[in-house]
Protein backbone atom coordinates (compact mmCIF):
# COMPACT_ATOMS: atom_id res chain seq x y z
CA UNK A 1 -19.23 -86.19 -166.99
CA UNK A 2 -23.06 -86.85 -165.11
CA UNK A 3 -23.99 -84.63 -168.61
CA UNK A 4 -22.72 -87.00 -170.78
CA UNK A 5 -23.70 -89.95 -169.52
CA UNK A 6 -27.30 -89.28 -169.21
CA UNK A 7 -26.83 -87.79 -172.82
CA UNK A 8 -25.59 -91.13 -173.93
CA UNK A 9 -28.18 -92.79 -171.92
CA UNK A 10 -30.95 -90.90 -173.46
CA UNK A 11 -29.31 -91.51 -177.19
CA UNK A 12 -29.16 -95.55 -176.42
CA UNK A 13 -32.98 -95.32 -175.42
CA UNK A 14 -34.49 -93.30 -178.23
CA UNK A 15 -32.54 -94.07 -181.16
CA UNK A 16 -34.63 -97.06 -181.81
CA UNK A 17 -37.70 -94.94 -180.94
CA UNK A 18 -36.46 -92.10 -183.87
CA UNK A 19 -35.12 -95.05 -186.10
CA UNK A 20 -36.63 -92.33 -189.11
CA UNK A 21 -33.87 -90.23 -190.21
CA UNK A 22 -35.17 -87.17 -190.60
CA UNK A 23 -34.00 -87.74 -194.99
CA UNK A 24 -36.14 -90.74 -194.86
CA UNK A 25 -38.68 -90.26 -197.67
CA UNK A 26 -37.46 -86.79 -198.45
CA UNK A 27 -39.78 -85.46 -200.59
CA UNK A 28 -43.18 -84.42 -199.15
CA UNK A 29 -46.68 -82.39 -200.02
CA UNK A 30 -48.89 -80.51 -197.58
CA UNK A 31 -51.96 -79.36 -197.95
CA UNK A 32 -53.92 -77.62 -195.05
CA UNK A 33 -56.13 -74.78 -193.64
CA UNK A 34 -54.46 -71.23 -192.17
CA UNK A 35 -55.99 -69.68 -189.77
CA UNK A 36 -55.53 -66.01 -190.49
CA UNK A 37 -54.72 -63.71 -187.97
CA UNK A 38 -54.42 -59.90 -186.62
CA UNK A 39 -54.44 -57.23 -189.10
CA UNK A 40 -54.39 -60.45 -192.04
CA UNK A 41 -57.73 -61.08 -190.58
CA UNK A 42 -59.03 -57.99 -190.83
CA UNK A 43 -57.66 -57.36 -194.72
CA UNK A 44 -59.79 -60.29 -194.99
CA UNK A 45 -63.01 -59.04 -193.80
CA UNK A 46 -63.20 -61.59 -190.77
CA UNK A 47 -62.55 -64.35 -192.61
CA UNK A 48 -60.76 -67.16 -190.38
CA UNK A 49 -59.66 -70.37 -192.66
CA UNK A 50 -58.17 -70.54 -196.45
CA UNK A 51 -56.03 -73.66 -197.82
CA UNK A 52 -52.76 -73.69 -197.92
CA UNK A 53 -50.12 -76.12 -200.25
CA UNK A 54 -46.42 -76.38 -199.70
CA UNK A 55 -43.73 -78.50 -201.56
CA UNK A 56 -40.20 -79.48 -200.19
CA UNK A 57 -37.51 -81.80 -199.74
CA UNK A 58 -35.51 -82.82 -196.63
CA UNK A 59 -31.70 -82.62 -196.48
CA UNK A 60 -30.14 -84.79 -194.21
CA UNK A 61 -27.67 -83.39 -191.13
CA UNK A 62 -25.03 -84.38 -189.16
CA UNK A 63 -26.86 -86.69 -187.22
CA UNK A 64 -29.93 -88.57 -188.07
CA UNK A 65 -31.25 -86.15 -185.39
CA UNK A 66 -31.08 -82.85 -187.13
CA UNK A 67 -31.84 -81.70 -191.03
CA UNK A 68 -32.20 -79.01 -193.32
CA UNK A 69 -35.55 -78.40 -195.11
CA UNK A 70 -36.01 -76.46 -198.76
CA UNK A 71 -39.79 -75.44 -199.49
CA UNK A 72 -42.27 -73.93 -201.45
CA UNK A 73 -45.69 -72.76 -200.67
CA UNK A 74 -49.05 -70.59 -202.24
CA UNK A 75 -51.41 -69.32 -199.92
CA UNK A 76 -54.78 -68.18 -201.75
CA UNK A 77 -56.46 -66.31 -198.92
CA UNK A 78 -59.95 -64.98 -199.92
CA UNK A 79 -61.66 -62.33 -198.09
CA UNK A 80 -65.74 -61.74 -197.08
CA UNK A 81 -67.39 -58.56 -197.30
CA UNK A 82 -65.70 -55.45 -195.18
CA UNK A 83 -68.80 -53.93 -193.74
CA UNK A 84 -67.62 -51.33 -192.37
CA UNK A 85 -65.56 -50.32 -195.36
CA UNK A 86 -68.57 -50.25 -197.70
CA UNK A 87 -69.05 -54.32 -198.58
CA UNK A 88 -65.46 -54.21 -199.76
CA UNK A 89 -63.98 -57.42 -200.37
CA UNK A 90 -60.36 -58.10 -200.83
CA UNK A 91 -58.12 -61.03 -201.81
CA UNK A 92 -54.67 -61.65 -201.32
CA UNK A 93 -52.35 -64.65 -202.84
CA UNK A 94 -49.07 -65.41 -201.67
CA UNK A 95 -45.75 -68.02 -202.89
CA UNK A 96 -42.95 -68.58 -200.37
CA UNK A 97 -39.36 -70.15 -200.82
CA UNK A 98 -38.15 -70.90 -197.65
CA UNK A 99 -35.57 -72.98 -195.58
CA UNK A 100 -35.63 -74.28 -192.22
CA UNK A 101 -33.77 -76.01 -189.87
CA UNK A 102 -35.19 -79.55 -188.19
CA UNK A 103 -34.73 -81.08 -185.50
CA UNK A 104 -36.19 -84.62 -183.40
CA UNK A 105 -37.39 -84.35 -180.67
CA UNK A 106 -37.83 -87.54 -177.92
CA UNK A 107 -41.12 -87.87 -178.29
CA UNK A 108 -41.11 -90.59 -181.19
CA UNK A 109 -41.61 -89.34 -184.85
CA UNK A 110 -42.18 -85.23 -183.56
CA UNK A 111 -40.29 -83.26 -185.28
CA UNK A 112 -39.73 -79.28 -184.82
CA UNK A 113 -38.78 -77.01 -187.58
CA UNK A 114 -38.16 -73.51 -187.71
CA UNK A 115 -36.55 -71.14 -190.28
CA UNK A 116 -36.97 -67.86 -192.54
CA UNK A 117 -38.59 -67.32 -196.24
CA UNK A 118 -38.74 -64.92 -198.65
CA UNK A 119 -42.35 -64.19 -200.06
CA UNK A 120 -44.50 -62.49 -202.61
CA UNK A 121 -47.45 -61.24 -202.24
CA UNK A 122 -50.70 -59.82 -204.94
CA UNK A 123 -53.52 -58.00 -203.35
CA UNK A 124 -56.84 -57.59 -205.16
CA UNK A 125 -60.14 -55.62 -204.30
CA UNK A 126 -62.43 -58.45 -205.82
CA UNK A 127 -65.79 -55.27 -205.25
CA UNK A 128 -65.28 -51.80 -204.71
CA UNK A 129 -66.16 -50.14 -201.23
CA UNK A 130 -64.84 -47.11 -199.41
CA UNK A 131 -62.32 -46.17 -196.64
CA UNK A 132 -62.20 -43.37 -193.58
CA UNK A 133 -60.76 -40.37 -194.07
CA UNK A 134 -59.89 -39.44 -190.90
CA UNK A 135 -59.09 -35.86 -191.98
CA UNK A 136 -63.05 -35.65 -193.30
CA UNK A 137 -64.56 -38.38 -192.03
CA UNK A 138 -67.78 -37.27 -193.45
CA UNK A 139 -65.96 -37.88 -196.61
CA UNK A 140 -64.92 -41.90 -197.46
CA UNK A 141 -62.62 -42.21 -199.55
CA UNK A 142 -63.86 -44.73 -202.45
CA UNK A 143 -62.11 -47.57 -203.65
CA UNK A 144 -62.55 -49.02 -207.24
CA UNK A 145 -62.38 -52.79 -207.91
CA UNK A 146 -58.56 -53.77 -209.32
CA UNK A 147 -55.74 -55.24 -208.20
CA UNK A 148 -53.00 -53.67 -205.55
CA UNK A 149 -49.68 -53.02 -207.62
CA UNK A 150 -47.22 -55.81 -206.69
CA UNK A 151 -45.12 -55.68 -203.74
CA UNK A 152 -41.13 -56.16 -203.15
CA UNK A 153 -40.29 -59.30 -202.05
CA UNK A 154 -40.41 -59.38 -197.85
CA UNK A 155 -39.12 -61.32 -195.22
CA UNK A 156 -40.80 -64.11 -193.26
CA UNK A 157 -40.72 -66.93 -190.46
CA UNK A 158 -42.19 -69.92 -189.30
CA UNK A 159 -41.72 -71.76 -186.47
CA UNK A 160 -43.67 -75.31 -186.27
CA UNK A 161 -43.94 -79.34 -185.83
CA UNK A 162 -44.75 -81.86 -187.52
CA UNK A 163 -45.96 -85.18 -186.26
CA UNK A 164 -45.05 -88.70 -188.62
CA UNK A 165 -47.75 -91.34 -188.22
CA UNK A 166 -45.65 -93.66 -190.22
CA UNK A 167 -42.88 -93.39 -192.77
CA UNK A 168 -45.66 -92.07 -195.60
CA UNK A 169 -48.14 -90.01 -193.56
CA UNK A 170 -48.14 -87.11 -190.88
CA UNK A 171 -49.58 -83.80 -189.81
CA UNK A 172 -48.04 -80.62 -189.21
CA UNK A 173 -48.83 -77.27 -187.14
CA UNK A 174 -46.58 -73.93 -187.59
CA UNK A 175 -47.17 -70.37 -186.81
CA UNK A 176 -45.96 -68.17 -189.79
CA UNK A 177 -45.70 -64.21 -190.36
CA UNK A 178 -44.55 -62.35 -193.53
CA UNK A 179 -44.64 -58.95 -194.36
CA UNK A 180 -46.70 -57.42 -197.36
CA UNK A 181 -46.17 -53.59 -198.92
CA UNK A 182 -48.06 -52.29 -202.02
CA UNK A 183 -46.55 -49.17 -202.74
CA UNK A 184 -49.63 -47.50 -204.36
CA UNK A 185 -52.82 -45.42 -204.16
CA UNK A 186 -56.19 -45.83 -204.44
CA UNK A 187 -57.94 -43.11 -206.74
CA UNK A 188 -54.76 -40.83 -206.45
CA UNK A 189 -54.83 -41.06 -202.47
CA UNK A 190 -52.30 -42.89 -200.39
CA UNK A 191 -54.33 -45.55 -198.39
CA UNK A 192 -52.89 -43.78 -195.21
CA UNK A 193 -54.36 -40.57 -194.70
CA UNK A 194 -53.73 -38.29 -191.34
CA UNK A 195 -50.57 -40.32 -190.74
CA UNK A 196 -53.03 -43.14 -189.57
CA UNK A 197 -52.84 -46.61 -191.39
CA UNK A 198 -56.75 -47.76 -192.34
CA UNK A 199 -56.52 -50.91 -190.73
CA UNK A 200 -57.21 -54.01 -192.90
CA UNK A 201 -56.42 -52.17 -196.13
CA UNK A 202 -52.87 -51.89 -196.66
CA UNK A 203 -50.05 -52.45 -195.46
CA UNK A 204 -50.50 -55.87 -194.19
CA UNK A 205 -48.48 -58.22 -191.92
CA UNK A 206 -49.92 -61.66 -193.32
CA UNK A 207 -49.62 -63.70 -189.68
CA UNK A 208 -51.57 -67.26 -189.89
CA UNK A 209 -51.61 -70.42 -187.97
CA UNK A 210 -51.86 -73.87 -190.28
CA UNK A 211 -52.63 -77.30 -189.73
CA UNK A 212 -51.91 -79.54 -192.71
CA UNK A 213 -52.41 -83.15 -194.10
CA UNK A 214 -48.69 -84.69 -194.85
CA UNK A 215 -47.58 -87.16 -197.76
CA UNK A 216 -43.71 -88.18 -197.36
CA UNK A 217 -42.25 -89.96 -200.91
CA UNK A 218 -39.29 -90.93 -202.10
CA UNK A 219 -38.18 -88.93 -205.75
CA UNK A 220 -37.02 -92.40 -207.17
């Protein structure tokens, strides 16, 4: 009973505070900077920041507390020179269809999301270079300039939140992870030699933190 009535109590007090529903303006755009990380990072050749653009739409719940969220977003991550691989440079572009599940929080218009995608992934060696072979390492293996064969659709998440300045604009931060998979070789050789994976070349678990710029509309 104590539960309920500080539940109610806390409802009375912050509904005018979230007066947003959370299917107010229900369309929105993002566009932003990830942060790549681990082995993403690596694939990259160091390279930290690449921009980001995402599309969805906001479904309303059963409260004006809680939603559903359907989006779509293209990553275009480009790489710098792998030193250490022979100046190879790599490139990798990824679309995501995803849903996720939001939810208000008390502290005025902050929002938290969090849900699973499914996403695509094309890898391309933009200049060639060369990998270990840790069976010979006196002998690299070389890599030609091409594109990776396409991957299977993989898994993903994203956890995040997104902060409303007003009914129009806002800013979101999420952590997101995926999973990437070309099932090929480079020059006739499997890009995993001695059982080892060459780290950075492939496979790749694309993990990135973004911050985005928000625009909320309505779609008539």
């Amino acid at each position: 009973m104590k539960h309920t009535a500080c539940l109610l109590f806390l409802t009375s007090v912050l509904g005018p505070v979230n007066a947003q529903s959370l299917a107010d303006r229900p369309m929105y755009v993002r566009i932003g900077a990830a942060n790549s990380q681990a082995n993403l990072r690596a694939y990259l050749g160091g390279r930290a920041f690449n921009p980001i653009y995402e599309m969805g739409y906001d479904f309303s719940g059963l409260t004006e507390y809680t939603g559903l969220n359907l989006y779509l977003s293209y990553l275009a991550a480009h790489g710098d020179p792998i030193e250490k691989y022979g100046g190879l440079k790599q490139a990798l572009f990824g679309w995501r269809a995803g849903i996720d599940m939001r939810f208000k929080t008390p502290c005025g218009n902050l929002n938290v999301y969090a849900g699973m995608n499914l996403n695509w992934w094309d890898g391309i060696r933009v200049t060639p270079g060369s990998i270990p072979n840790y069976d010979n390492p006196r002998s690299p293996f070389p890599i030609r300039a091409g594109e990776w064969p396409e991957g299977q659709a993989k898994f993903g998440m994203r956890l995040g939140v997104e902060y409303r300045f007003n009914e129009k604009w806002g800013v979101s931060l999420d952590g997101n992870t995926g999973a990437w998979l070309s099932m090929s070789t480079i020059n006739g050789v499997q890009p995993i030699s001695g059982q080892r994976n060459v780290r950075g070349v492939n496979p790749v678990a694309p993990t990135w933190i973004a911050l985005s710029a928000q625009y909320r509309y309505n779609l008539w």
